[in-house]
PDB file of N, CA and C in Angstrom:
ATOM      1  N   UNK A   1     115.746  45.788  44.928  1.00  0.00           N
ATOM      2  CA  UNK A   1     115.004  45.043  43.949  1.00  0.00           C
ATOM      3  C   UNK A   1     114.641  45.977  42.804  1.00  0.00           C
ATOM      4  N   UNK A   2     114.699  45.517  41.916  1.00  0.00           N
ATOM      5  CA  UNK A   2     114.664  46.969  40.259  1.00  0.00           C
ATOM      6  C   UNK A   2     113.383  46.138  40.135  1.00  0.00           C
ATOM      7  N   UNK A   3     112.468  46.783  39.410  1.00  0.00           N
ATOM      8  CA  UNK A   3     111.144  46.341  39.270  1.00  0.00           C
ATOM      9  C   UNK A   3     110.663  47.743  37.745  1.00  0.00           C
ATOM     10  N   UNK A   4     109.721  47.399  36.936  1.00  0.00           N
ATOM     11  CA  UNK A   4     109.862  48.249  35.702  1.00  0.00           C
ATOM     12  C   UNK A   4     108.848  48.718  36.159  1.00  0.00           C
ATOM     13  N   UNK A   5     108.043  50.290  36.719  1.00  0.00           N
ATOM     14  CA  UNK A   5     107.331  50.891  36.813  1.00  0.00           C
ATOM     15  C   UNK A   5     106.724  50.914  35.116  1.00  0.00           C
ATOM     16  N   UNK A   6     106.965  50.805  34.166  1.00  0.00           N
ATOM     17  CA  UNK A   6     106.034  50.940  33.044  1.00  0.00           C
ATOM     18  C   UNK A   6     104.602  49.426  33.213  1.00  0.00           C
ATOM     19  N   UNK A   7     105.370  48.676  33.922  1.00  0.00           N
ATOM     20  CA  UNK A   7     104.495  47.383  33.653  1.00  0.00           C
ATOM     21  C   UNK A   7     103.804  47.327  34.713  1.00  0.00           C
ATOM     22  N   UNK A   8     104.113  48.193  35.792  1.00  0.00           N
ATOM     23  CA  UNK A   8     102.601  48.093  37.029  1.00  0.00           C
ATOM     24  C   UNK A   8     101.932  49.797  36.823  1.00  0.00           C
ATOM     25  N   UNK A   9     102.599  50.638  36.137  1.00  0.00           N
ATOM     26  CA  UNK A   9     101.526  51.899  36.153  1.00  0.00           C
ATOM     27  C   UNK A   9     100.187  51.867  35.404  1.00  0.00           C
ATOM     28  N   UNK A  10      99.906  51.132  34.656  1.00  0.00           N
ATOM     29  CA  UNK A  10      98.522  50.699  34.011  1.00  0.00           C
ATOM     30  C   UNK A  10      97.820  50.106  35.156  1.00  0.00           C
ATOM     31  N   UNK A  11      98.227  49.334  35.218  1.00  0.00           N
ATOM     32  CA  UNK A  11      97.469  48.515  36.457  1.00  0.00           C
ATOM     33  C   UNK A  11      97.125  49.472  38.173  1.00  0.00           C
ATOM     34  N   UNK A  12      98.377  49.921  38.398  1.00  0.00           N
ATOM     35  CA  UNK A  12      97.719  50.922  39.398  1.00  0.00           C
ATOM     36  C   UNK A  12      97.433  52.318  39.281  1.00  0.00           C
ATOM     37  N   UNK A  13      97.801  52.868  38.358  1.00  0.00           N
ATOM     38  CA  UNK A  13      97.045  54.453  38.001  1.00  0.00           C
ATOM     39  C   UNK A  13      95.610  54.191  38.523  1.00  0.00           C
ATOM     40  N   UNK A  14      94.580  53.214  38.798  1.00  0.00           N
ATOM     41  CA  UNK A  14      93.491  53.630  39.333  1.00  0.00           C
ATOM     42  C   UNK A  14      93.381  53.293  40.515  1.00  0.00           C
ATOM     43  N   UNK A  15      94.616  52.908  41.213  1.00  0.00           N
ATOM     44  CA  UNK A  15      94.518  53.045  42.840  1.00  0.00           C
ATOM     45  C   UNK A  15      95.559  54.040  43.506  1.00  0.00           C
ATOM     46  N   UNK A  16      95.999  54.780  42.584  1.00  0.00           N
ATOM     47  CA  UNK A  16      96.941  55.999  42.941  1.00  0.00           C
ATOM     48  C   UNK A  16      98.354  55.374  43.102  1.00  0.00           C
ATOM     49  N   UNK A  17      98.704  55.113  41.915  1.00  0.00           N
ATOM     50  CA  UNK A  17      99.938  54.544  41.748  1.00  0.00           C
ATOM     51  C   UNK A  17     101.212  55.708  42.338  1.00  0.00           C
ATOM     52  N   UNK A  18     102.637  54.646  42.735  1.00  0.00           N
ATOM     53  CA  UNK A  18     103.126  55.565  43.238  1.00  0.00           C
ATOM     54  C   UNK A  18     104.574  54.937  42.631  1.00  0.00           C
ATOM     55  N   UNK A  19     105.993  55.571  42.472  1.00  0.00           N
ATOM     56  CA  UNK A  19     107.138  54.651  42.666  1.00  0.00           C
ATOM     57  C   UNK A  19     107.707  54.688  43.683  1.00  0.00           C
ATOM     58  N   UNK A  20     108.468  53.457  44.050  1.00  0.00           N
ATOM     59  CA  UNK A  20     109.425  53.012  45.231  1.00  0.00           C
ATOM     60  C   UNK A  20     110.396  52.781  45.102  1.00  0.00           C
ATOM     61  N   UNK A  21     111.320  53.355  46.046  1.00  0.00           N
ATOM     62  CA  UNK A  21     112.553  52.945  46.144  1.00  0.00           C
ATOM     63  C   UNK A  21     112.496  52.419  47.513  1.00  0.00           C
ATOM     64  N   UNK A  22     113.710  52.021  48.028  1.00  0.00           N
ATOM     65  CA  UNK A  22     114.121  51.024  49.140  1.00  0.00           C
ATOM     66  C   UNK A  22     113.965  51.346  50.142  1.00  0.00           C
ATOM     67  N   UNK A  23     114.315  52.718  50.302  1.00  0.00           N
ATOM     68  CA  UNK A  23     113.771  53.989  51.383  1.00  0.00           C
ATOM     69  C   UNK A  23     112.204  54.291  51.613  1.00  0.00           C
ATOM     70  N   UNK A  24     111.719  54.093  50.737  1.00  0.00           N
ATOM     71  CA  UNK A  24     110.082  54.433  50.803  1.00  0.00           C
ATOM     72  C   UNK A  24     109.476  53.426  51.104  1.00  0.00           C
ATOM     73  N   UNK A  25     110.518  51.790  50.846  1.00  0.00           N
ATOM     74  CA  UNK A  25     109.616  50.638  51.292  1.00  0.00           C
ATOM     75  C   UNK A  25     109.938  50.886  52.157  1.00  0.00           C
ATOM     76  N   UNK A  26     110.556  51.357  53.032  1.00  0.00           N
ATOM     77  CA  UNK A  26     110.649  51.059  54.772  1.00  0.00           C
ATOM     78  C   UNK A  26     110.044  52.314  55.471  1.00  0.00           C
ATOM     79  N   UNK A  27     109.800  53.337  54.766  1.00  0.00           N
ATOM     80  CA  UNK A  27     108.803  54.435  55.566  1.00  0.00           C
ATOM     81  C   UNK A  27     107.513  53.851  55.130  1.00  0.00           C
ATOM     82  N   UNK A  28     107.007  53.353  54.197  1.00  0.00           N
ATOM     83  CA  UNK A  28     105.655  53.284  54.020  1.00  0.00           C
ATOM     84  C   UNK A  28     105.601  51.460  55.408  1.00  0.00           C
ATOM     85  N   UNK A  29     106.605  51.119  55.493  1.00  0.00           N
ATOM     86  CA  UNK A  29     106.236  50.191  56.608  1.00  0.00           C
ATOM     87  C   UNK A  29     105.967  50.554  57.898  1.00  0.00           C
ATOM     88  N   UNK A  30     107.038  51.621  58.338  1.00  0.00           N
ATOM     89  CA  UNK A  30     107.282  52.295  59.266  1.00  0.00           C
ATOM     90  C   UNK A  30     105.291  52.799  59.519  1.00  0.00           C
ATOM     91  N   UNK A  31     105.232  53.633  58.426  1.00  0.00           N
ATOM     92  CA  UNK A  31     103.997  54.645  59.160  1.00  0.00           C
ATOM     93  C   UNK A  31     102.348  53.910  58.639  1.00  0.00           C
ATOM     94  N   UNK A  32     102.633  52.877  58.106  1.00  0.00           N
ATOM     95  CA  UNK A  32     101.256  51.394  57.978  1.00  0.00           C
ATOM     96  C   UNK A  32     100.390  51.730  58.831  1.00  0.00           C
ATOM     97  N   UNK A  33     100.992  51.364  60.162  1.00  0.00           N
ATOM     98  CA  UNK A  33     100.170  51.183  61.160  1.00  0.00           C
ATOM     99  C   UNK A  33      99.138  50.132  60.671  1.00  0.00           C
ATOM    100  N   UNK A  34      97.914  50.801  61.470  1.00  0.00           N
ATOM    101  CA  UNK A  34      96.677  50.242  61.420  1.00  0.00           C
ATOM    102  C   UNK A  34      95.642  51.006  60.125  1.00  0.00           C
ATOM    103  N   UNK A  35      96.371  51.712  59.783  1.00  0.00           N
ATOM    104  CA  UNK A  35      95.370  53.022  58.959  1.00  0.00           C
ATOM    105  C   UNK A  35      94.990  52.214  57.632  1.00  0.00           C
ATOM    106  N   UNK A  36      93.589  52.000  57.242  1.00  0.00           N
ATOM    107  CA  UNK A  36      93.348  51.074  55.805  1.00  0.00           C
ATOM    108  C   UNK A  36      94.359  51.249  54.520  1.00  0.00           C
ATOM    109  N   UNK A  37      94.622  52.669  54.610  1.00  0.00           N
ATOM    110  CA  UNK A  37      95.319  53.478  53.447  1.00  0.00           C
ATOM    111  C   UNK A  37      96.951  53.216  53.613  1.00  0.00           C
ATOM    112  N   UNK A  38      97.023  53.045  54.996  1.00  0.00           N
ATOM    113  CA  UNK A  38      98.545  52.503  55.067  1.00  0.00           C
ATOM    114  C   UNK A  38      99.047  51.491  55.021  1.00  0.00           C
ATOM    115  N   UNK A  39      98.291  50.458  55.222  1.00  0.00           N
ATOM    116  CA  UNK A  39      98.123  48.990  55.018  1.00  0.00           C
ATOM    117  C   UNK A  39      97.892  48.836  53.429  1.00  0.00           C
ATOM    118  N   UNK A  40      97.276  49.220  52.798  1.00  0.00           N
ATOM    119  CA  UNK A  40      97.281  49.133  51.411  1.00  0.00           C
ATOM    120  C   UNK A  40      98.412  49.098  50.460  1.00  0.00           C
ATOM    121  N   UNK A  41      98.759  50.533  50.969  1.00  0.00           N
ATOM    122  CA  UNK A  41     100.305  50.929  50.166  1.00  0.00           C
ATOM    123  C   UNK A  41     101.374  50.231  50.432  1.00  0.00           C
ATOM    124  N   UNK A  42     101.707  49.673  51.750  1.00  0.00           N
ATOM    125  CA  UNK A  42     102.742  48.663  52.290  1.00  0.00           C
ATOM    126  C   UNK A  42     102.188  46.861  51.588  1.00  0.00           C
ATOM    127  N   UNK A  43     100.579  46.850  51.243  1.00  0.00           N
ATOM    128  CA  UNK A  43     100.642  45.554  50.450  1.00  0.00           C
ATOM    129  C   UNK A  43     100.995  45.790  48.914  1.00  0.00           C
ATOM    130  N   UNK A  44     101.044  46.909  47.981  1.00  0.00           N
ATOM    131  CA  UNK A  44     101.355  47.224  46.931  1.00  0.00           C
ATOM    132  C   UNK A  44     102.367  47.237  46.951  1.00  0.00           C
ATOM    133  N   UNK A  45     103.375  47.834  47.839  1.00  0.00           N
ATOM    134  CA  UNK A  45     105.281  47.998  48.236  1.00  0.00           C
ATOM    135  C   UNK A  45     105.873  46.549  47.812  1.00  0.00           C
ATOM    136  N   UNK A  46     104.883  45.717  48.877  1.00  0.00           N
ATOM    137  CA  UNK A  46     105.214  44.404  49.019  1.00  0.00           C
ATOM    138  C   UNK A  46     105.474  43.349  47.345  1.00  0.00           C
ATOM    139  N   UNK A  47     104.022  43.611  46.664  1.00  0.00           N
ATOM    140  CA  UNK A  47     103.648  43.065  45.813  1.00  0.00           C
ATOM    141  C   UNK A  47     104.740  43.303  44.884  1.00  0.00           C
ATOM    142  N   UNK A  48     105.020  44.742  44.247  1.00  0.00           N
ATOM    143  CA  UNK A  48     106.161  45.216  43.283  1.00  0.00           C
ATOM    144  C   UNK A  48     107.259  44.848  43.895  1.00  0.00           C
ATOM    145  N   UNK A  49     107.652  45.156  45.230  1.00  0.00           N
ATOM    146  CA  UNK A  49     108.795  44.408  45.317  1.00  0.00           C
ATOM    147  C   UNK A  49     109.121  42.847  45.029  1.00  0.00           C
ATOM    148  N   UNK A  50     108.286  42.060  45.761  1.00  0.00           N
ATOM    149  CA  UNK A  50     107.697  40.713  45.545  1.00  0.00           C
ATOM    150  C   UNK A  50     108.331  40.287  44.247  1.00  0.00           C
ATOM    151  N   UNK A  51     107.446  41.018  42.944  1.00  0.00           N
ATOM    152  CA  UNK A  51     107.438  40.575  41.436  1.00  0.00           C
ATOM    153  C   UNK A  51     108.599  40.822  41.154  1.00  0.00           C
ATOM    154  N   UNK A  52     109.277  42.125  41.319  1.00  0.00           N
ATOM    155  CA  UNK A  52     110.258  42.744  40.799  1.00  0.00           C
ATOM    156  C   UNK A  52     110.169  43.046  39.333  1.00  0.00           C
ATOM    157  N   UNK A  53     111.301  42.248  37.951  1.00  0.00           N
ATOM    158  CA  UNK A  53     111.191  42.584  36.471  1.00  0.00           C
ATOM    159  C   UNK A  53     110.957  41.407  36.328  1.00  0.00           C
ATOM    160  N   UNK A  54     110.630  40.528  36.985  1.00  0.00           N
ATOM    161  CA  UNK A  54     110.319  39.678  35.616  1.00  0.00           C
ATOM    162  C   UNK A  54     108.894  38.828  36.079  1.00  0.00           C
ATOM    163  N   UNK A  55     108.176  39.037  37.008  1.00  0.00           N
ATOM    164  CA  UNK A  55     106.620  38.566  37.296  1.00  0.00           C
ATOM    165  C   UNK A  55     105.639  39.074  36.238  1.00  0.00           C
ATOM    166  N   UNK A  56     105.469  38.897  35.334  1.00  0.00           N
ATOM    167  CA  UNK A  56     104.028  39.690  34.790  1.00  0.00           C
ATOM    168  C   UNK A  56     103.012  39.146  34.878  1.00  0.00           C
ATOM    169  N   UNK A  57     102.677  38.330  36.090  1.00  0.00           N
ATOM    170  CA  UNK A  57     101.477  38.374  36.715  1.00  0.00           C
ATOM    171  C   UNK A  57     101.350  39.107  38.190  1.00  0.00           C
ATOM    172  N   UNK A  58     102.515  39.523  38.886  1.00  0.00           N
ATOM    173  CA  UNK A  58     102.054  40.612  39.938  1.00  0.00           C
ATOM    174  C   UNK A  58     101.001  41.928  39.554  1.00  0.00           C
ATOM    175  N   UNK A  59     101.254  42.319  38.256  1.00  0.00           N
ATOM    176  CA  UNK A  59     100.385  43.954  38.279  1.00  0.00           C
ATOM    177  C   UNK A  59      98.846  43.653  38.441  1.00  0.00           C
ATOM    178  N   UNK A  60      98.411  42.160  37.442  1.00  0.00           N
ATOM    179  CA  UNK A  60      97.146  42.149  37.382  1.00  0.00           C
ATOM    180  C   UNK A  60      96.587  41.738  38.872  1.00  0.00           C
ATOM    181  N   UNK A  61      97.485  40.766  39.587  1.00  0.00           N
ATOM    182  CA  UNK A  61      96.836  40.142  41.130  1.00  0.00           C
ATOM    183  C   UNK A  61      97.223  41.670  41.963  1.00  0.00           C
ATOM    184  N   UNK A  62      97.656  42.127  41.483  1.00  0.00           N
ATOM    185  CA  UNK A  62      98.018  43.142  42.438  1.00  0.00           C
ATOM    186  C   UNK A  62      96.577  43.715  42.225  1.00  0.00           C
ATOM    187  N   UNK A  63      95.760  44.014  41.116  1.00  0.00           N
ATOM    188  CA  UNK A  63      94.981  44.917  40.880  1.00  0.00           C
ATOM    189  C   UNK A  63      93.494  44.068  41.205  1.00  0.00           C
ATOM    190  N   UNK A  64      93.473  42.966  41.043  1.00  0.00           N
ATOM    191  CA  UNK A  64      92.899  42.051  41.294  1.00  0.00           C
ATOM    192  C   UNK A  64      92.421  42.047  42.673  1.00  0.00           C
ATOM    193  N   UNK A  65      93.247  42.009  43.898  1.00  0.00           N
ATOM    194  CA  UNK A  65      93.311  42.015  45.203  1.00  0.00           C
ATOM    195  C   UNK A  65      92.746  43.765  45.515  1.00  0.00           C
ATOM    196  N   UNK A  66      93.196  45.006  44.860  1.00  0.00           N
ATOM    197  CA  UNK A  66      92.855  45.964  45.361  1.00  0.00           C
ATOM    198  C   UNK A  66      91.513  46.070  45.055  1.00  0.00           C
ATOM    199  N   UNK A  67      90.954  45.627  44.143  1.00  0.00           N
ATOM    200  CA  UNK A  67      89.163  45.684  43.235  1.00  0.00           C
ATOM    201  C   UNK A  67      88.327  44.707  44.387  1.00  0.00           C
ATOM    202  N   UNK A  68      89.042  43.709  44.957  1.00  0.00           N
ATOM    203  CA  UNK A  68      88.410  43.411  45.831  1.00  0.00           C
ATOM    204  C   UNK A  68      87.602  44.002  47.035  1.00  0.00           C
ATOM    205  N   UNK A  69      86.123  43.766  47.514  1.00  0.00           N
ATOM    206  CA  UNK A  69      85.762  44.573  48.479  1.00  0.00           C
ATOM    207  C   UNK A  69      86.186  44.050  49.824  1.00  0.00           C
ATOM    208  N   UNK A  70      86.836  42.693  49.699  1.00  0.00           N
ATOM    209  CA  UNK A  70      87.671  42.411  51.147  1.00  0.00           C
ATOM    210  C   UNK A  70      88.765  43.135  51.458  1.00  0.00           C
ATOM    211  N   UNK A  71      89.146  43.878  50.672  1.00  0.00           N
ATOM    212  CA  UNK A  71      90.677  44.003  50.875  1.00  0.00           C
ATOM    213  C   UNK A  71      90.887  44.779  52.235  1.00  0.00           C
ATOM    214  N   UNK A  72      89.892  45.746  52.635  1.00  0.00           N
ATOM    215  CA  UNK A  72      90.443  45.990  53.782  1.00  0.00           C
ATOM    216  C   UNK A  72      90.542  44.873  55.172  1.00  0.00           C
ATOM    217  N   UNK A  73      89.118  44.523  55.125  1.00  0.00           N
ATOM    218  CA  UNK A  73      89.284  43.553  56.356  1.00  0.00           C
ATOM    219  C   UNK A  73      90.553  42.208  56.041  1.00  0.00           C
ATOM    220  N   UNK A  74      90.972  41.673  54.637  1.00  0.00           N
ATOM    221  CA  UNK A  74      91.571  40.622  54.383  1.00  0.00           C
ATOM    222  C   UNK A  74      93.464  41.936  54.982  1.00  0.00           C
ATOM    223  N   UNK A  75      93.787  43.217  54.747  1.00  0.00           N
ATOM    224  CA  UNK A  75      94.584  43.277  55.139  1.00  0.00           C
ATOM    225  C   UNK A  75      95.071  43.861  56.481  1.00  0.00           C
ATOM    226  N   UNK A  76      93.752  43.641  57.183  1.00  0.00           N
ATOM    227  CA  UNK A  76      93.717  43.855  58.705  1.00  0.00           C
ATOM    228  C   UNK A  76      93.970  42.885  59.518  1.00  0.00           C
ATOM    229  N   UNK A  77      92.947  41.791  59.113  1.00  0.00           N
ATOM    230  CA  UNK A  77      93.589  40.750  59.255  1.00  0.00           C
ATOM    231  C   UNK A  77      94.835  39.619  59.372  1.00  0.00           C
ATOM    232  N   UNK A  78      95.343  40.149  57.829  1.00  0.00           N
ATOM    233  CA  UNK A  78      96.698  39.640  57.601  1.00  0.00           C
ATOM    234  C   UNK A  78      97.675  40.078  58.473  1.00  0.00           C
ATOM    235  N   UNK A  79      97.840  41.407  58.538  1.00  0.00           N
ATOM    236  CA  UNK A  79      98.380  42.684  59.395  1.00  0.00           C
ATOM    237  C   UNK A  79      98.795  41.900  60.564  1.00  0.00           C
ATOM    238  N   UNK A  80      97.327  41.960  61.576  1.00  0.00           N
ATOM    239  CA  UNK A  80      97.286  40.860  63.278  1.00  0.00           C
ATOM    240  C   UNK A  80      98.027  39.719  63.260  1.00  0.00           C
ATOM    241  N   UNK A  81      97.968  39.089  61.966  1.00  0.00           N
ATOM    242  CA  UNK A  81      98.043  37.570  62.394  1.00  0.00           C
ATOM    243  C   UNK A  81      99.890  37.843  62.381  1.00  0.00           C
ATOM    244  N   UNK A  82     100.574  38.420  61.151  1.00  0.00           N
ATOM    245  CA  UNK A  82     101.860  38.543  61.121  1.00  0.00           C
ATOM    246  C   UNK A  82     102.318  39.228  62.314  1.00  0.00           C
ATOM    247  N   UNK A  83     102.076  40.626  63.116  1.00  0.00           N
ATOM    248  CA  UNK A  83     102.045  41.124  64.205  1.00  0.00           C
ATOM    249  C   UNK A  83     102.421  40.102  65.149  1.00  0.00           C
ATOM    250  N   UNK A  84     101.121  39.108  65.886  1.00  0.00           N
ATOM    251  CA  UNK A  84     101.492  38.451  66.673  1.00  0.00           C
ATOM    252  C   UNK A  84     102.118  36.855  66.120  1.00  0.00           C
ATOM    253  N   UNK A  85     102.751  36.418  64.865  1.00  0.00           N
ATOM    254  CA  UNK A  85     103.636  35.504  64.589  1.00  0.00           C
ATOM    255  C   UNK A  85     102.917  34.572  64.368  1.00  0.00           C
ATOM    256  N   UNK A  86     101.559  34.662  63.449  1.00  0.00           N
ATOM    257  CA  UNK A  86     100.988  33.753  63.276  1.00  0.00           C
ATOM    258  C   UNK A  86     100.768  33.717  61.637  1.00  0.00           C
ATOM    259  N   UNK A  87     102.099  33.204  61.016  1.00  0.00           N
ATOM    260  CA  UNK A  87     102.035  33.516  59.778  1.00  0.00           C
ATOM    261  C   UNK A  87     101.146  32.682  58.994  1.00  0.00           C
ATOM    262  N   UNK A  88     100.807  31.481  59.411  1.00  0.00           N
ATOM    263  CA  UNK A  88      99.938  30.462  58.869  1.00  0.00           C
ATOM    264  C   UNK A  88      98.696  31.404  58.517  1.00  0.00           C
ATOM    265  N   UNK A  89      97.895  32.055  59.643  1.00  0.00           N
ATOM    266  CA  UNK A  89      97.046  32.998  59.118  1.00  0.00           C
ATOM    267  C   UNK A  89      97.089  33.793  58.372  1.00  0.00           C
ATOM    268  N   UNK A  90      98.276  34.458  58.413  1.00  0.00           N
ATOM    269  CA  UNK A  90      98.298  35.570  57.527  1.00  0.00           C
ATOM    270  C   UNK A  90      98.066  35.371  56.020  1.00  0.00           C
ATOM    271  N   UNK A  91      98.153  33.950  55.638  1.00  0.00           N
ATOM    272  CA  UNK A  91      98.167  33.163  54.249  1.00  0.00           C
ATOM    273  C   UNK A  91      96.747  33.050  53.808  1.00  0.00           C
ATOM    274  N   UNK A  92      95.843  34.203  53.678  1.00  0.00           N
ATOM    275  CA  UNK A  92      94.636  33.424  53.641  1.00  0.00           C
ATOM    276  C   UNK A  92      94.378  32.052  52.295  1.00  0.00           C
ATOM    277  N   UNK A  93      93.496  31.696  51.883  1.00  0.00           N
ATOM    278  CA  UNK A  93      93.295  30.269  51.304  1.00  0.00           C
ATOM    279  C   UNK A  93      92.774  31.489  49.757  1.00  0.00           C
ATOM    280  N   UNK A  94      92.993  30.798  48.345  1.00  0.00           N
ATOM    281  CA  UNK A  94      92.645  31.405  47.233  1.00  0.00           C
ATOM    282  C   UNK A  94      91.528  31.602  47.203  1.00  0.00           C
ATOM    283  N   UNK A  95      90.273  30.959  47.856  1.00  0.00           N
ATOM    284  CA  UNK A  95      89.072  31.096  47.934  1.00  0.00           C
ATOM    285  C   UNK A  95      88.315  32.034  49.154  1.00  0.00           C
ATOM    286  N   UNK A  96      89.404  32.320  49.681  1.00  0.00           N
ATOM    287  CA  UNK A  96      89.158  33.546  50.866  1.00  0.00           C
ATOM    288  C   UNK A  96      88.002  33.618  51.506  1.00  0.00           C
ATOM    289  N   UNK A  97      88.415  34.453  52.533  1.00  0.00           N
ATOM    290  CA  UNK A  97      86.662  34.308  53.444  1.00  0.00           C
ATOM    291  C   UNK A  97      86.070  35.149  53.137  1.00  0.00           C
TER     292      UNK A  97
END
């Protein structure tokens, strides 16, 4: 997936922006785990991959979702529910818990 690092480095330079390639999406899946910080970076992987070049609303929800103070428990959560195949959960609702 080609995705333009100029149009999400504004947006994540203040959560420690990083670039990806195809290889790094699958180690940063690989070593996620459970760790808040690894779960984070595998939902940012996700997101840029997700958008790719032509979303220009991924950088801001992307940044949107990290400013959030749920984000850890909302991607611990998400995490479990996909884990054990319960993707309906993993969807939380726009108005979130």
């Amino acid at each position: 997936m080609r995705f333009r690092p100029e149009t999400w480095r504004p947006w994540l330079e203040p959560h420690g922006d990083r670039l990806i390639s195809r290889d790094d999406l699958a180690a940063i899946r690989e070593r996620a785990g459970d760790d808040p910080d690894g779960l984070r970076d595998l939902f940012v992987a996700v997101m840029v991959w997700g958008s790719g070049a032509t979303d220009g609303c991924g950088p801001w929800r992307t940044d949107a979702a990290l400013s959030d103070v749920r984000i850890r428990s909302v991607l611990r959560t998400t995490c479990a529910s996909v884990r054990s195949g319960d993707l309906s959960a993993a969807a939380p609702s726009p108005t979130g818990p």
